[in-house]
Protein backbone atom coordinates (compact mmCIF):
# COMPACT_ATOMS: atom_id res chain seq x y z
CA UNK A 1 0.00 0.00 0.00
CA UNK A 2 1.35 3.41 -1.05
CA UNK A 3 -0.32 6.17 0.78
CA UNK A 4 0.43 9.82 -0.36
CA UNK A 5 -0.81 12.95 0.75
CA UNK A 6 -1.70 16.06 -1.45
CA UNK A 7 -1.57 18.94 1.92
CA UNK A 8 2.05 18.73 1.78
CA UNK A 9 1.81 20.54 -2.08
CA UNK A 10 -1.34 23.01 -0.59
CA UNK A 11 1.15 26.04 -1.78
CA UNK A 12 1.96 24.14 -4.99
CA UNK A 13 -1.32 23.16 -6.40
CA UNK A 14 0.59 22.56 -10.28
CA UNK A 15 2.84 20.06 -8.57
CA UNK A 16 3.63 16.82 -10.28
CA UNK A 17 5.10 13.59 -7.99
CA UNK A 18 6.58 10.96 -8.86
CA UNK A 19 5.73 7.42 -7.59
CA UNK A 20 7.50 4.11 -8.20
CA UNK A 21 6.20 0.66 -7.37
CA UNK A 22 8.24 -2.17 -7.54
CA UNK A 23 5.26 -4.79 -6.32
CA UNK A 24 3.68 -6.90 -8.99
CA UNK A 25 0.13 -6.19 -7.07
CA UNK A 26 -0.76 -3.30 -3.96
CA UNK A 27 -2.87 -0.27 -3.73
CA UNK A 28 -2.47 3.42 -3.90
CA UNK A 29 -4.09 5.79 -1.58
CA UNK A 30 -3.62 10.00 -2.67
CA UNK A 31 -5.58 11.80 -0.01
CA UNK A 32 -6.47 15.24 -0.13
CA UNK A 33 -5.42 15.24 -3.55
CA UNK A 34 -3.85 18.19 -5.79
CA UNK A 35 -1.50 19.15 -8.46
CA UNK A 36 -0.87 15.73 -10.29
CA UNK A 37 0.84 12.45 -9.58
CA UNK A 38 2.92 10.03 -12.23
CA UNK A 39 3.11 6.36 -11.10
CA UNK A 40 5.97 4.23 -12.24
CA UNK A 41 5.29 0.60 -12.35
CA UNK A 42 8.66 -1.25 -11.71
CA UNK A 43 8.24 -4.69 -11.07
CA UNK A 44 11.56 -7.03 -10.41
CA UNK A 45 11.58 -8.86 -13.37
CA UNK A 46 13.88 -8.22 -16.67
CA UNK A 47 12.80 -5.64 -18.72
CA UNK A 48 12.84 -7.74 -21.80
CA UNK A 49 9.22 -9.18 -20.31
CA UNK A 50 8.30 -5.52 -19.78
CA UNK A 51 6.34 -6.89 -23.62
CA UNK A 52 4.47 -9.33 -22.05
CA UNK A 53 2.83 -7.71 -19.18
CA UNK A 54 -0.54 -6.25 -18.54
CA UNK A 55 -1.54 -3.80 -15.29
CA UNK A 56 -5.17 -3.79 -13.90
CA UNK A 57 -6.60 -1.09 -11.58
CA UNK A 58 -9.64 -0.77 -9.92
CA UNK A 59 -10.70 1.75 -8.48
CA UNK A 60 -11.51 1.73 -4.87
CA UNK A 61 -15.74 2.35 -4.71
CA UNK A 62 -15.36 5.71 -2.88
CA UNK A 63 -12.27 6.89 -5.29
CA UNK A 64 -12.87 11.05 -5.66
CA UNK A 65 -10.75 13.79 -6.37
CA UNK A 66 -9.03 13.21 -9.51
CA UNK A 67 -8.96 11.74 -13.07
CA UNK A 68 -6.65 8.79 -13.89
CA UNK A 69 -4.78 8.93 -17.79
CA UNK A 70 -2.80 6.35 -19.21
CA UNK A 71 -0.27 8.47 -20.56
CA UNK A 72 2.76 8.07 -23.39
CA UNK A 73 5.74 10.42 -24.59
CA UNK A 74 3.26 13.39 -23.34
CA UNK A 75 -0.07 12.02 -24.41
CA UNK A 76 -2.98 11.60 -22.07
CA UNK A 77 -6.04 9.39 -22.57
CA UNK A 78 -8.88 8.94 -20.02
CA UNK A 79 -9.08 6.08 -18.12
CA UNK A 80 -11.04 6.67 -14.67
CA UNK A 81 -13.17 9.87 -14.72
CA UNK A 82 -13.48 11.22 -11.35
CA UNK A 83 -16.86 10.32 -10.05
CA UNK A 84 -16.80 7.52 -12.28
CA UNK A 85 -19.35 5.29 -10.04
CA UNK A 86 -18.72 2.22 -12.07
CA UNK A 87 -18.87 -0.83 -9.35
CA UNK A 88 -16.50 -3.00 -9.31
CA UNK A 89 -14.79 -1.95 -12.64
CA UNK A 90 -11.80 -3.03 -14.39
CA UNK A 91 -9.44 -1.00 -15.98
CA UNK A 92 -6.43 -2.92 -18.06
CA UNK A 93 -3.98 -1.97 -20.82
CA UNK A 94 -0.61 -3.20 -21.90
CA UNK A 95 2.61 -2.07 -19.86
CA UNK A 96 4.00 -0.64 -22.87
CA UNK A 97 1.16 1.40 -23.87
CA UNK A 98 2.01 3.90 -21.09
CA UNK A 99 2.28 4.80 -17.20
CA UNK A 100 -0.35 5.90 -15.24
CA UNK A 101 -1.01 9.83 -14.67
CA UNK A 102 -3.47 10.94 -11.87
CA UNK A 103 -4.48 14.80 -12.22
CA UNK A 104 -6.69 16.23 -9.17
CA UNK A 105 -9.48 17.74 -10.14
CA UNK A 106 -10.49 21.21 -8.38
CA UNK A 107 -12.29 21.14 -5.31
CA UNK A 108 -13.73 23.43 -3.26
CA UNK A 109 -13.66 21.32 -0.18
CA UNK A 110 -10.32 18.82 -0.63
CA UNK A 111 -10.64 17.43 2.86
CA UNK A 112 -13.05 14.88 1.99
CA UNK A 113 -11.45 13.38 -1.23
CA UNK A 114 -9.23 10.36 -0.91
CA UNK A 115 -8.02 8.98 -4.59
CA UNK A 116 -7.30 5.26 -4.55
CA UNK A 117 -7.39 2.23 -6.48
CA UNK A 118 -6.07 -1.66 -6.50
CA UNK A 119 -3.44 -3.22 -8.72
CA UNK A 120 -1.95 -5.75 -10.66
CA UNK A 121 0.47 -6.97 -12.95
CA UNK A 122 0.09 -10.19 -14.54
CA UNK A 123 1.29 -11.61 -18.03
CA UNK A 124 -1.29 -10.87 -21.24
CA UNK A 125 -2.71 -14.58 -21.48
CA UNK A 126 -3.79 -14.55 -17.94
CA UNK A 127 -5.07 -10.99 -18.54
CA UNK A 128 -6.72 -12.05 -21.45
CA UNK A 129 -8.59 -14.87 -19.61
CA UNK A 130 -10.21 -13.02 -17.11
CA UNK A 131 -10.98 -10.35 -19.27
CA UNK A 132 -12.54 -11.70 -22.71
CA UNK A 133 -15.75 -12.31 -22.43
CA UNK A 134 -16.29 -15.35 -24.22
CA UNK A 135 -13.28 -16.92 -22.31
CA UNK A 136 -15.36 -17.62 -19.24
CA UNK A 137 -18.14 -18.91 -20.72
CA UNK A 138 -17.18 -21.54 -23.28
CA UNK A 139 -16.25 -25.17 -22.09
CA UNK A 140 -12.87 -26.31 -21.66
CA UNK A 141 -11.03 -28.55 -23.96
CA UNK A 142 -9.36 -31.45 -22.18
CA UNK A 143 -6.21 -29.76 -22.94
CA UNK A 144 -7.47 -26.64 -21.03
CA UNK A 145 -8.43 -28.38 -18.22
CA UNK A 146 -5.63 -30.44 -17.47
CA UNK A 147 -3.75 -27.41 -18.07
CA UNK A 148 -5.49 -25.65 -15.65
CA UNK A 149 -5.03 -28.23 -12.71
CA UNK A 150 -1.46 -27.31 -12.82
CA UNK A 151 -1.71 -23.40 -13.33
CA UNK A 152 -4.69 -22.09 -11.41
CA UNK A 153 -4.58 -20.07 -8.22
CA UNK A 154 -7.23 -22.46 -6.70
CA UNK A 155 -8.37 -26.25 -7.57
CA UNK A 156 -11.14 -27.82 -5.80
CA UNK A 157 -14.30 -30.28 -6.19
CA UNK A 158 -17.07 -29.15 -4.73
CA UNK A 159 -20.99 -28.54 -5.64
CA UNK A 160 -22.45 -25.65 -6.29
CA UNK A 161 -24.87 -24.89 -3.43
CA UNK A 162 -26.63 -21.33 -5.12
CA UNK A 163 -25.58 -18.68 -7.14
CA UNK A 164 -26.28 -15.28 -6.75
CA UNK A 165 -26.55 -12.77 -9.58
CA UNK A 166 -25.55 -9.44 -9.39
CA UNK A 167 -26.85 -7.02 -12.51
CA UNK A 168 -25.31 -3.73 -11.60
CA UNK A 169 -21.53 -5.58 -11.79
CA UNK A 170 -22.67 -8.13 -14.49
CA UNK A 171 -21.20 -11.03 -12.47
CA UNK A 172 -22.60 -14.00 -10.44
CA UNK A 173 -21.51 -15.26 -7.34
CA UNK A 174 -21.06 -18.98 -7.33
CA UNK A 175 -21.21 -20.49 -3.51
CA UNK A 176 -19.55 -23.39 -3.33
CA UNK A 177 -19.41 -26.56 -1.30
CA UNK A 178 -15.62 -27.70 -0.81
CA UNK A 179 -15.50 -31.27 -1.00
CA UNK A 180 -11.92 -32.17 -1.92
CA UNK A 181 -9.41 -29.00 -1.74
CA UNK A 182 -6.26 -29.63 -3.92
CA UNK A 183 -4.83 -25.97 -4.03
CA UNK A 184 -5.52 -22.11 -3.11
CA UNK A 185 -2.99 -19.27 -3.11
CA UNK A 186 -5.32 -17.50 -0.99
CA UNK A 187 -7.78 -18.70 1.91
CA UNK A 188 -11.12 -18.21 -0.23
CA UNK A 189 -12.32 -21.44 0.80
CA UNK A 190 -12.48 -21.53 4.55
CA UNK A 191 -14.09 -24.26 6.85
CA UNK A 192 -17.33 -22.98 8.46
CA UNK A 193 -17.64 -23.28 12.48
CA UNK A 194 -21.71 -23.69 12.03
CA UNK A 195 -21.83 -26.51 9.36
CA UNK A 196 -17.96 -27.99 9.80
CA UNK A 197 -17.96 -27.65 6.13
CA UNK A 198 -15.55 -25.68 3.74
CA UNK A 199 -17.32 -23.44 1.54
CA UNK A 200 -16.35 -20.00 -0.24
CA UNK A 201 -17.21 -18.10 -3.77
CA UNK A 202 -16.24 -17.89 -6.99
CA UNK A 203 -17.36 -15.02 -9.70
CA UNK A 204 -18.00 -15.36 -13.21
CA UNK A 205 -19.73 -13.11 -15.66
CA UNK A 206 -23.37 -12.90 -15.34
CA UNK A 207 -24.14 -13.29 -18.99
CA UNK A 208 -22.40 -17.52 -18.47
CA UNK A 209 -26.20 -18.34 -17.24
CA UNK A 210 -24.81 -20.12 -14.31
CA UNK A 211 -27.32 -22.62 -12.27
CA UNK A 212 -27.63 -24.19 -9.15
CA UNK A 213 -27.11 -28.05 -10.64
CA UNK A 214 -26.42 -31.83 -8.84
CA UNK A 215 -23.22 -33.23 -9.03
CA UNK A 216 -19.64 -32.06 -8.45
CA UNK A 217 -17.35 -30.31 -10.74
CA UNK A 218 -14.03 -29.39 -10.66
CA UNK A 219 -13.13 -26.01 -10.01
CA UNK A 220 -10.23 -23.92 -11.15
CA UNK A 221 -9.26 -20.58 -11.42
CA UNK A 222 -7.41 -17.53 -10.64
CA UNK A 223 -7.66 -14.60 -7.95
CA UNK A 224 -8.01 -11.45 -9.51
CA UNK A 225 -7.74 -8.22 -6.61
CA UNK A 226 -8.67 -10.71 -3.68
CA UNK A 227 -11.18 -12.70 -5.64
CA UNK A 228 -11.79 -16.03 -7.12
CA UNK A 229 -13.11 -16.12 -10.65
CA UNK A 230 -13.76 -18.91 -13.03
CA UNK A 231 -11.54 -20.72 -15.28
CA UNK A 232 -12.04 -24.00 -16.54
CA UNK A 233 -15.34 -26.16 -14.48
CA UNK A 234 -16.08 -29.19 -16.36
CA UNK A 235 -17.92 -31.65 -14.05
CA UNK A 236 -15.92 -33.65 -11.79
CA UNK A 237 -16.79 -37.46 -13.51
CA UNK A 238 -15.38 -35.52 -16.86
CA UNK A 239 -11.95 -34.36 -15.28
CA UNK A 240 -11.71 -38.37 -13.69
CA UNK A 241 -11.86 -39.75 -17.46
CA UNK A 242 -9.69 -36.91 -18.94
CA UNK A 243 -7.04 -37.68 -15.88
CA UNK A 244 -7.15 -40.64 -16.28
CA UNK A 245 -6.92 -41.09 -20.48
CA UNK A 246 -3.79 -38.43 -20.13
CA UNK A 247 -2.03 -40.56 -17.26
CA UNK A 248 -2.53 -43.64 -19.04
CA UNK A 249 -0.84 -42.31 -22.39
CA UNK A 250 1.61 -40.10 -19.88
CA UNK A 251 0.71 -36.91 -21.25
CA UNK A 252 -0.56 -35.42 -18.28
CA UNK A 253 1.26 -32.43 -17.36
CA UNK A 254 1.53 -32.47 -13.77
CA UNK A 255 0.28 -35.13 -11.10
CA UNK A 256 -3.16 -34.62 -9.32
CA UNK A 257 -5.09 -37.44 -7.36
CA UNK A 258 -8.20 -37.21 -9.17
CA UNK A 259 -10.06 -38.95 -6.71
């Protein structure tokens, strides 16, 4: 978390700071904001892969107080408006298309405005699979899945026990029933005290249609600023014939009980 504050510049309202982050993923707080801020994303990896990387912000949901441009060699284009009350939005673009510029709009009463948002680097094929629309939607190829056993940021079997949609964000909620945890980067999927059960949620995009349904599947996925969303969830009796057809002709990439 980088936290600035713009009542140190009060007497300089045309001043322009410079900010460099050397995190793949954090947050950036500008309170009281004015004059302008550039943010330098720096990560620790060669700059050769610079190429190959995509950033995501999103804004926090009480964000005021300035505009956010993706700016190159001088040019600005709009990327956050301020007052921009889009829940739960997205913003992404390649790291070579520009840095991020943050401009504070004027105010007649700064003490109230606090400029933030979330974000993250992460390579343009993962990008692209959270953010394509069809992506989500269409099934897996056996490929894909067993792929995705060995990449995801979460694996589990489970059931799904509802889903809840949410129009305003375009996304459903998918609560899930844990049966079998394989893998989670992050503790999503927590046992309950009431039930003794482990349960959590994963989103996907509203317009996938998902159901409450019998059966298990197999759940993968990645986290995306705290949050599980849906990658490849073919049902779980599929993934046990896939496994096992790949293990048996030992082109399985990785090991994985299936059972």
């Amino acid at each position: 978390l980088s936290s600035l504050s713009g009542l140190t510049h009060e007497s300089h309202k045309k001043d322009v700071e410079q900010v460099y982050l050397r995190c793949s993923e954090g947050s950036i707080e500008w309170m009281y904001p004015t004059g302008a801020l550039i943010v330098n994303l720096r990560p620790n990896t060669s700059p050769a892969s610079y190429k190959h990387l995509t950033v995501c912000i999103k804004p926090f949901k009480d964000s005021a107080g300035a505009n956010i441009y993706l700016e190159k060699t001088g040019e600005l284009k709009l990327l956050v408006r301020d007052g921009d009350r889009s829940p739960s939005k997205v913003y992404c673009f390649g790291y070579d298309q520009g840095g991020l510029f943050i401009e504070a709009t004027p105010q007649q009463d700064i003490s109230r405005k606090i400029t933030g948002f979330q974000y993250e680097l992460m390579n343009k094929g993962m990008a692209a699979d959270l953010h394509t629309v069809s992506a989500p939607c269409r099934p897996c190829s056996d490929t894909e899945v067993l792929l995705a056993v060995c990449t995801s940021d979460f694996v589990i079997r489970g059931s799904i026990q509802d889903v809840t949609n949410e129009a305003e964000e375009q996304e459903s909620i998918i609560h899930v029933g844990v049966n079998k945890l394989y893998r989670q980067k992050s503790k999503v999927f927590q046992l309950t005290g009431e039930s003794g059960n482990w349960r959590g949620q994963i989103k996907t995009l509203l317009e996938c249609g998902v159901k409450p349904g019998d059966g298990d599947f197999l759940f993968t996925g990645r986290m995306h600023f705290g949050e599980a969303r849906l990658g490849c969830a073919p049902r779980f009796k599929d993934f046990q014939r896939m496994y096992k057809e790949a293990k048996d002709k030992g082109l399985n990439p990785c090991e994985i009980g299936p059972d």
